[in-house]
Protein backbone atom coordinates (compact mmCIF):
# COMPACT_ATOMS: atom_id res chain seq x y z
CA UNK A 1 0.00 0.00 0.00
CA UNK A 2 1.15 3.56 -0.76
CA UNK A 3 1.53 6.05 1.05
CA UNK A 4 -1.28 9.00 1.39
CA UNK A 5 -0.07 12.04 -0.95
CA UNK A 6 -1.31 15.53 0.14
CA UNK A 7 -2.67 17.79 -2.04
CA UNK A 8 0.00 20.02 -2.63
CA UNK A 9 2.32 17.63 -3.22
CA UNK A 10 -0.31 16.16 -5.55
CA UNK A 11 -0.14 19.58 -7.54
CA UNK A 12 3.62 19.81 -7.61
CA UNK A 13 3.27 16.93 -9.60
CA UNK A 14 1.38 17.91 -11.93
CA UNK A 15 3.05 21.26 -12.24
CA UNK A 16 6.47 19.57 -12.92
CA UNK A 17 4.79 17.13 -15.36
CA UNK A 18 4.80 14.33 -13.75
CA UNK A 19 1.20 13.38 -13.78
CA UNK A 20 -0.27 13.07 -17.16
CA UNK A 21 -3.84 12.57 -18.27
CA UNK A 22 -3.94 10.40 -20.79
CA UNK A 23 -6.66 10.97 -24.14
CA UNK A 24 -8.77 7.82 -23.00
CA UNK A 25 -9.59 8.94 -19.58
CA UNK A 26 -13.31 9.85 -19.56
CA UNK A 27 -14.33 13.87 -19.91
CA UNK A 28 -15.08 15.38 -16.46
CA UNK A 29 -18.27 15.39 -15.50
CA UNK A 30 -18.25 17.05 -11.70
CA UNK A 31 -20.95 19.64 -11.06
CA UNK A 32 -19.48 23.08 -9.17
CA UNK A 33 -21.42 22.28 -5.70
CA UNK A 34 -19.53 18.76 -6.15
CA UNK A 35 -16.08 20.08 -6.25
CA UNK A 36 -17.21 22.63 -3.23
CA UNK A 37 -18.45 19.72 -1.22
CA UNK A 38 -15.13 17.88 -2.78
CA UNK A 39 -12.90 20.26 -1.22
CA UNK A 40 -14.81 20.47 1.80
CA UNK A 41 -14.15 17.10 2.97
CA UNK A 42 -10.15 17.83 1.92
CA UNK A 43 -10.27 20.84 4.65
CA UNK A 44 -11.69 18.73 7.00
CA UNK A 45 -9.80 15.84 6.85
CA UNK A 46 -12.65 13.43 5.95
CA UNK A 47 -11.46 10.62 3.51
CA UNK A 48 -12.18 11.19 -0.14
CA UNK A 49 -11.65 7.50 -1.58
CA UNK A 50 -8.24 6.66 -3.53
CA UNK A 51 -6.78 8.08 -6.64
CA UNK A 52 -4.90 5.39 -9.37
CA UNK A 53 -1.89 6.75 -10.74
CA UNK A 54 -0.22 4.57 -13.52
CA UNK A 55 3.54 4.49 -13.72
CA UNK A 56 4.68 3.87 -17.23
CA UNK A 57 8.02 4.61 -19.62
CA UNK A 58 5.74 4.91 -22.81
CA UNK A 59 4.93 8.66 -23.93
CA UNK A 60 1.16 8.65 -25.06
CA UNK A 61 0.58 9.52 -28.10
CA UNK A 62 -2.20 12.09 -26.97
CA UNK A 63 -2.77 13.40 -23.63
CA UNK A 64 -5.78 15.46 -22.36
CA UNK A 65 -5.71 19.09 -21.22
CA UNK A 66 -6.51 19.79 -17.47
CA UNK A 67 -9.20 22.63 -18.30
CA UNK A 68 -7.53 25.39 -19.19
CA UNK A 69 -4.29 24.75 -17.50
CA UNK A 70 -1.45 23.61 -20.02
CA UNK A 71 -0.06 20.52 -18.51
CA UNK A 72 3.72 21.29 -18.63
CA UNK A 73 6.63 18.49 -20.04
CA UNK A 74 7.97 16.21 -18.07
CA UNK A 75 10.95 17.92 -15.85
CA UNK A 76 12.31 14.55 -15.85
CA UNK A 77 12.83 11.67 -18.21
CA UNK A 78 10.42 9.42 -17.89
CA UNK A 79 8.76 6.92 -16.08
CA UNK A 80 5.72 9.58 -15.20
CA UNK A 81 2.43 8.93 -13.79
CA UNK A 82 -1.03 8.36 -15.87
CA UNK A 83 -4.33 8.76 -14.63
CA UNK A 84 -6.23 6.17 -16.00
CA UNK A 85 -9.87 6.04 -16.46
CA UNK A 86 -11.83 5.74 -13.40
């Protein structure tokens, strides 16, 4: 089992590229008062369920965008993490 990441190391990652969201995972589908409720439970510590991250050497041909945020290159060589389809 792996250790529990916190959020801001969570978004380090992804800021240095080394979370990637892959074209297959499914489009997001979250209403606003979900993510508010969402990060409600973060700021009180309530466990939020688990979150798959899949280590591979392969670049992906296509990767999705995170919104409007442009998900930077890898700051290393790879492997980097995927988020696969839930």
């Amino acid at each position: 089992m792996s250790e529990p990441i916190t959020i801001k190391k969570l978004i380090d990652r992804i800021s240095n590229g080394d979370i990637r969201i892959p074209a297959f995972q499914r489009n997001y589908v979250w209403e606003p008062d979900q993510v508010s409720f969402l990060l409600d439970s973060i700021y009180k510590e309530f466990p939020i369920g688990t979150v798959i991250l899949w280590k591979t050497d392969n670049r992906l041909n296509t990767e999705k965008r995170l919104g409007y945020f442009e998900l930077p290159e890898p700051q290393k060589s790879y492997p980097v993490s995927q988020l696969p389809p839930a």
